[in-house]
C-alpha atoms as a PDB file:
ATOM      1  CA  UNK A   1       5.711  -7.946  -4.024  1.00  0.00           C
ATOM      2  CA  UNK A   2       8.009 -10.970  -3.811  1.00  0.00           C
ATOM      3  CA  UNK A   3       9.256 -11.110  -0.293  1.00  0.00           C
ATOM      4  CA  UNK A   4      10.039 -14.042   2.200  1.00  0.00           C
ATOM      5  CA  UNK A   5       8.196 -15.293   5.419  1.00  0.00           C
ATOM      6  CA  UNK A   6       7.978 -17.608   8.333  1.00  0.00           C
ATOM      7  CA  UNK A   7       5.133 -19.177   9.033  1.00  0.00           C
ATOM      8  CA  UNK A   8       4.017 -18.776  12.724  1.00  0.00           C
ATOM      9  CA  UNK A   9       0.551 -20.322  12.395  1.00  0.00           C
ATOM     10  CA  UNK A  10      -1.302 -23.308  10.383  1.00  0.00           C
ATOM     11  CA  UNK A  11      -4.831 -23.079  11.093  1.00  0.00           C
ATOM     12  CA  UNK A  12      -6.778 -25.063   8.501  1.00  0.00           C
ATOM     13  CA  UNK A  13      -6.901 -22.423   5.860  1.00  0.00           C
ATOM     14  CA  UNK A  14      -5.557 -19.642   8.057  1.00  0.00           C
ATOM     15  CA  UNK A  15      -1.784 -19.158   7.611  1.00  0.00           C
ATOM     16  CA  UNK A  16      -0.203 -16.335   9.508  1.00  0.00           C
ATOM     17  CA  UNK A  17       3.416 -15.428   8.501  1.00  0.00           C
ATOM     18  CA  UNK A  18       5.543 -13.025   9.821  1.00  0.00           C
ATOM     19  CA  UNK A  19       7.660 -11.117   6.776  1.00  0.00           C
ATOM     20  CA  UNK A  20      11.211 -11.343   6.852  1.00  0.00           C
ATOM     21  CA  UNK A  21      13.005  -8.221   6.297  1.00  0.00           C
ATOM     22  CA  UNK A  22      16.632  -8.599   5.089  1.00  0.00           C
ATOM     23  CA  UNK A  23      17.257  -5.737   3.109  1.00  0.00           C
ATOM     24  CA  UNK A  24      18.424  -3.660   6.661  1.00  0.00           C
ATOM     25  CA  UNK A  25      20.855  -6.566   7.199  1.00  0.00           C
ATOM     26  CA  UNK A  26      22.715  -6.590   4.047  1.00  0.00           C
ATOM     27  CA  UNK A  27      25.743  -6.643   5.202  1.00  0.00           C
ATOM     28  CA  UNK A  28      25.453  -8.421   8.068  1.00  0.00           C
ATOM     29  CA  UNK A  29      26.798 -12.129   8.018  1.00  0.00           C
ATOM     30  CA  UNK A  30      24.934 -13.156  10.889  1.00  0.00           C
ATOM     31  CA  UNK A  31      22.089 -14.433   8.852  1.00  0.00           C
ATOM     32  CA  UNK A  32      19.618 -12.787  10.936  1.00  0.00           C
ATOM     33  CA  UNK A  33      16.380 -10.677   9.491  1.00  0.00           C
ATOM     34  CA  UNK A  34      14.150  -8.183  10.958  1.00  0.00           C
ATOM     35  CA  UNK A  35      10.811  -9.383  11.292  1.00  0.00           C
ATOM     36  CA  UNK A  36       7.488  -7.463  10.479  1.00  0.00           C
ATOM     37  CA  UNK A  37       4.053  -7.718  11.597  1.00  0.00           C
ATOM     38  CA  UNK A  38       1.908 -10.726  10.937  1.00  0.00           C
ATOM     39  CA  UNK A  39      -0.669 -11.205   8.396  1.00  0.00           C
ATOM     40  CA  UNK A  40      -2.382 -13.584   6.799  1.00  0.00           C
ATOM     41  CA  UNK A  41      -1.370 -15.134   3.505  1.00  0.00           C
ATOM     42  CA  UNK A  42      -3.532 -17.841   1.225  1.00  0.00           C
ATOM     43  CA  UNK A  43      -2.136 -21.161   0.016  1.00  0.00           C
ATOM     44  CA  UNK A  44      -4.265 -21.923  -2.663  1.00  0.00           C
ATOM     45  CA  UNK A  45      -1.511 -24.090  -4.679  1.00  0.00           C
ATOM     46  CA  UNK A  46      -2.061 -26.373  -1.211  1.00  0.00           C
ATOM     47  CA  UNK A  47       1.557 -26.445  -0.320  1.00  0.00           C
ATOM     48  CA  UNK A  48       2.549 -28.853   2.972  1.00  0.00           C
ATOM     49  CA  UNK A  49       3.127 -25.907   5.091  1.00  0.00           C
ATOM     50  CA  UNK A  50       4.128 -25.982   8.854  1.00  0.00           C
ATOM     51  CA  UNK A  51       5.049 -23.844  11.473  1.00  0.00           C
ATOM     52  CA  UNK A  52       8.793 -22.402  10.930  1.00  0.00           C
ATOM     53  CA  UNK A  53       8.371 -22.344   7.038  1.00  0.00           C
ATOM     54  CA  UNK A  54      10.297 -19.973   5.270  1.00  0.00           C
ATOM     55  CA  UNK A  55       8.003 -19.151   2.367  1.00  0.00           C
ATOM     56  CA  UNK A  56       7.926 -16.964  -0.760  1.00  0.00           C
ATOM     57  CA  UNK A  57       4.694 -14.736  -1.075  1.00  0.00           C
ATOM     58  CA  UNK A  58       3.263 -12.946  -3.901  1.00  0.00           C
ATOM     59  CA  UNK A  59       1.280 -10.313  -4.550  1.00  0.00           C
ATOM     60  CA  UNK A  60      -1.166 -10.389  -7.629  1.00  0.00           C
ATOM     61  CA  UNK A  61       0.763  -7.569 -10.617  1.00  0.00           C
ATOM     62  CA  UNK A  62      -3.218  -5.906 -10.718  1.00  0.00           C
ATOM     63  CA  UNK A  63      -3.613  -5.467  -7.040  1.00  0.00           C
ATOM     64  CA  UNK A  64      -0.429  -3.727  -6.967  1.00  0.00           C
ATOM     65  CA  UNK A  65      -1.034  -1.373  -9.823  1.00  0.00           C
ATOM     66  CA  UNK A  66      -4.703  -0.592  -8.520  1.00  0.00           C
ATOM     67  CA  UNK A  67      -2.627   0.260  -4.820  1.00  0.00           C
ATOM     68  CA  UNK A  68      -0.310   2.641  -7.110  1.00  0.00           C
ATOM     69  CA  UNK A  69      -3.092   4.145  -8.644  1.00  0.00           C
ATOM     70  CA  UNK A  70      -5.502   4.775  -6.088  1.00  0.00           C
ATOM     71  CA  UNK A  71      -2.603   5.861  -3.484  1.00  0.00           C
ATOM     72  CA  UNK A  72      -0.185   7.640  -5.577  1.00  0.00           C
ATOM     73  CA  UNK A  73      -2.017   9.130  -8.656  1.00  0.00           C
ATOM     74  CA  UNK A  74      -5.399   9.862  -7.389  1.00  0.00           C
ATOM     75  CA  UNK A  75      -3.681  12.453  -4.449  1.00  0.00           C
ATOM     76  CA  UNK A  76      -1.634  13.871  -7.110  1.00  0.00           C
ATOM     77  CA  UNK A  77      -3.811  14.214  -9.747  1.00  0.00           C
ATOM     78  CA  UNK A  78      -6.681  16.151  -7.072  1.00  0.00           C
ATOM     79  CA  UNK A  79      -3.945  18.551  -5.973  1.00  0.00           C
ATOM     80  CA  UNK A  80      -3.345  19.058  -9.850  1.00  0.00           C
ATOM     81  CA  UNK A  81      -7.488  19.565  -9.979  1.00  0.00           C
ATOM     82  CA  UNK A  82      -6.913  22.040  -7.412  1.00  0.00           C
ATOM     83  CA  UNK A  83      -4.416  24.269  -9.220  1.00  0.00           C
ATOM     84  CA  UNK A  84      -6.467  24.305 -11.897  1.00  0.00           C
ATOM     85  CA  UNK A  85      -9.917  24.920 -10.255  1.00  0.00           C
ATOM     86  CA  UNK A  86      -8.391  27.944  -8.340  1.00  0.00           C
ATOM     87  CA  UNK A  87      -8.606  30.656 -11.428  1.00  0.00           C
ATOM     88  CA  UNK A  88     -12.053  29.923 -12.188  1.00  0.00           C
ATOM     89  CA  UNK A  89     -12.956  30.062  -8.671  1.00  0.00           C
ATOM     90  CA  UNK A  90     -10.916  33.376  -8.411  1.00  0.00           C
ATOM     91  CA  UNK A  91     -12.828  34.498 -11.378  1.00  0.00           C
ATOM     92  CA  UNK A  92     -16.614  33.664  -9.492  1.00  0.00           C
ATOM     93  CA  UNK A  93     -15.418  35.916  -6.371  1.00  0.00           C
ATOM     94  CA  UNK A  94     -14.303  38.783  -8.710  1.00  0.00           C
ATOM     95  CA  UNK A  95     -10.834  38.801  -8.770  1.00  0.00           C
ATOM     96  CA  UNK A  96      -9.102  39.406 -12.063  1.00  0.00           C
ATOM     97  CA  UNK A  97      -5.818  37.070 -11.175  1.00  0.00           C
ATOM     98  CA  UNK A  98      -5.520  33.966  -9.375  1.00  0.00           C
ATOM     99  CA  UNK A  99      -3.326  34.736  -6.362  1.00  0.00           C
ATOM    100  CA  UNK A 100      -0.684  32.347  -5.774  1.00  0.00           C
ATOM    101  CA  UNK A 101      -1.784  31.698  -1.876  1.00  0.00           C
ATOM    102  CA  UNK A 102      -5.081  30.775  -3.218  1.00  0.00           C
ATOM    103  CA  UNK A 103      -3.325  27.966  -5.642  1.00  0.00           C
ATOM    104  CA  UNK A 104      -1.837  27.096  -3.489  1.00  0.00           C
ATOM    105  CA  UNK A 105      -4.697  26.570  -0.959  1.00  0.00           C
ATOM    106  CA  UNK A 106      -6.530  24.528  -3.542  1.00  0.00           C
ATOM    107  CA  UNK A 107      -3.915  22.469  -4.201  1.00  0.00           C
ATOM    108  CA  UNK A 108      -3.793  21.614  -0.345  1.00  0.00           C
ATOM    109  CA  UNK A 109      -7.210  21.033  -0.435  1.00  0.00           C
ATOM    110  CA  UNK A 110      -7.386  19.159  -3.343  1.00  0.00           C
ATOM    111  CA  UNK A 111      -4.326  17.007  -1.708  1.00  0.00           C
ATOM    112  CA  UNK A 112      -5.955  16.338   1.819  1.00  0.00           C
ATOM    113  CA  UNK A 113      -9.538  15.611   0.506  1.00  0.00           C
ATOM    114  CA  UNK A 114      -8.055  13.190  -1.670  1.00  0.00           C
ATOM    115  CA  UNK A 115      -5.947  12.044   1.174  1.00  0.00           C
ATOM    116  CA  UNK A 116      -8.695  11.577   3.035  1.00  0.00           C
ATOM    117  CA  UNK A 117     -10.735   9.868   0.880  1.00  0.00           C
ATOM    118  CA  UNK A 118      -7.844   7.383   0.394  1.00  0.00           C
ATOM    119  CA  UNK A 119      -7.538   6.694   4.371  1.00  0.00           C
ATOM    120  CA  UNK A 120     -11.468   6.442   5.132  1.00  0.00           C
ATOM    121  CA  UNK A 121     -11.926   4.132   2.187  1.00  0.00           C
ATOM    122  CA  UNK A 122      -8.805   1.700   3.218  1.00  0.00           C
ATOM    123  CA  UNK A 123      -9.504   1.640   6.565  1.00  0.00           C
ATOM    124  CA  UNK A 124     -13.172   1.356   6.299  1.00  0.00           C
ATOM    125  CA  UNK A 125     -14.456  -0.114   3.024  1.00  0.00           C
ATOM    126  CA  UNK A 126     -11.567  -1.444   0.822  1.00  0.00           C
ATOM    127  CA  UNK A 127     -10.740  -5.105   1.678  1.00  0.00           C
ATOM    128  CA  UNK A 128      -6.874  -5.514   0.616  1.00  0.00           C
ATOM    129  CA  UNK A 129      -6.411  -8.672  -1.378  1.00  0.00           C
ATOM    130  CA  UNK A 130      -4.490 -11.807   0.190  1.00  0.00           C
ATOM    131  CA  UNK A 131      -1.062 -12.445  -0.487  1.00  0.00           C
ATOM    132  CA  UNK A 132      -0.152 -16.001  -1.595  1.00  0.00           C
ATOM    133  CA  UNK A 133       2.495 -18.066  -0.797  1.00  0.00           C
ATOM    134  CA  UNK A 134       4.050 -19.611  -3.805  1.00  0.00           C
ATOM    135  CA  UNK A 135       6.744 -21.825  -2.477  1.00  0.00           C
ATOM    136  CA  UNK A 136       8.618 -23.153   0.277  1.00  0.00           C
ATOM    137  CA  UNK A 137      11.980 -21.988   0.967  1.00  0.00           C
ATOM    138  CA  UNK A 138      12.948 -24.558   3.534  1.00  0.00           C
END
């Protein structure tokens, strides 16, 4: 993530920014940007910031691959677990074939376990790492 912000809050070392969305106003010549929610960013390089900053912020490369993994590929890859786990199961109830509605049950449930997994453990356990702001833009 390399995005832009304005900093609405100094508070020691509690920065709050507020993202600045521009890629809905390309083509406006205004200069204007949709803004985001706030968050809080760290400035560990110890930048002179103040409120009405335009910063840069940056997201660590691993935290962004661990998000892609454990938001994209883990659902996937338990749906994929379902498929395959629904002809052995078909075979322990007695059925010679594994009907395609109960594939494609497993695959659901494969999908929204996984999903849910994802959700309770973001929400509840998983402490997102800080963005940092890496320069001033004026």
């Amino acid at each position: 993530m390399h995005d832009t912000a304005l900093v609405t809050a100094v508070s020691g070392k509690k920065i709050t920014v507020i993202p600045l969305i521009k890629d809905a106003c390309l083509s406006c010549k205004e200069g204007c940007a949709k803004r985001g929610h706030p968050f809080e960013a760290a400035n560990t390089k110890g930048l002179p910031l103040k409120e009405g900053s335009i910063v840069k912020i940056n997201s660590a490369k691993k935290h962004e691959i661990a998000q892609a993994v454990f938001s994209l590929l883990f659902p996937i890859s338990c749906a994929a677990g379902g498929y395959f786990l629904a002809r052995p199961t078909a075979a322990a109830l007695g059925k010679t074939a594994a009907a395609e509605g109960l594939q494609a049950g497993f695959v659901l449930l494969g999908f929204s376990a996984a999903a849910a997994t994802v959700f309770w453990l973001s929400r509840k356990k998983i402490k997102p790492a800080q963005p940092e702001i890496t320069e001033i833009l004026s």
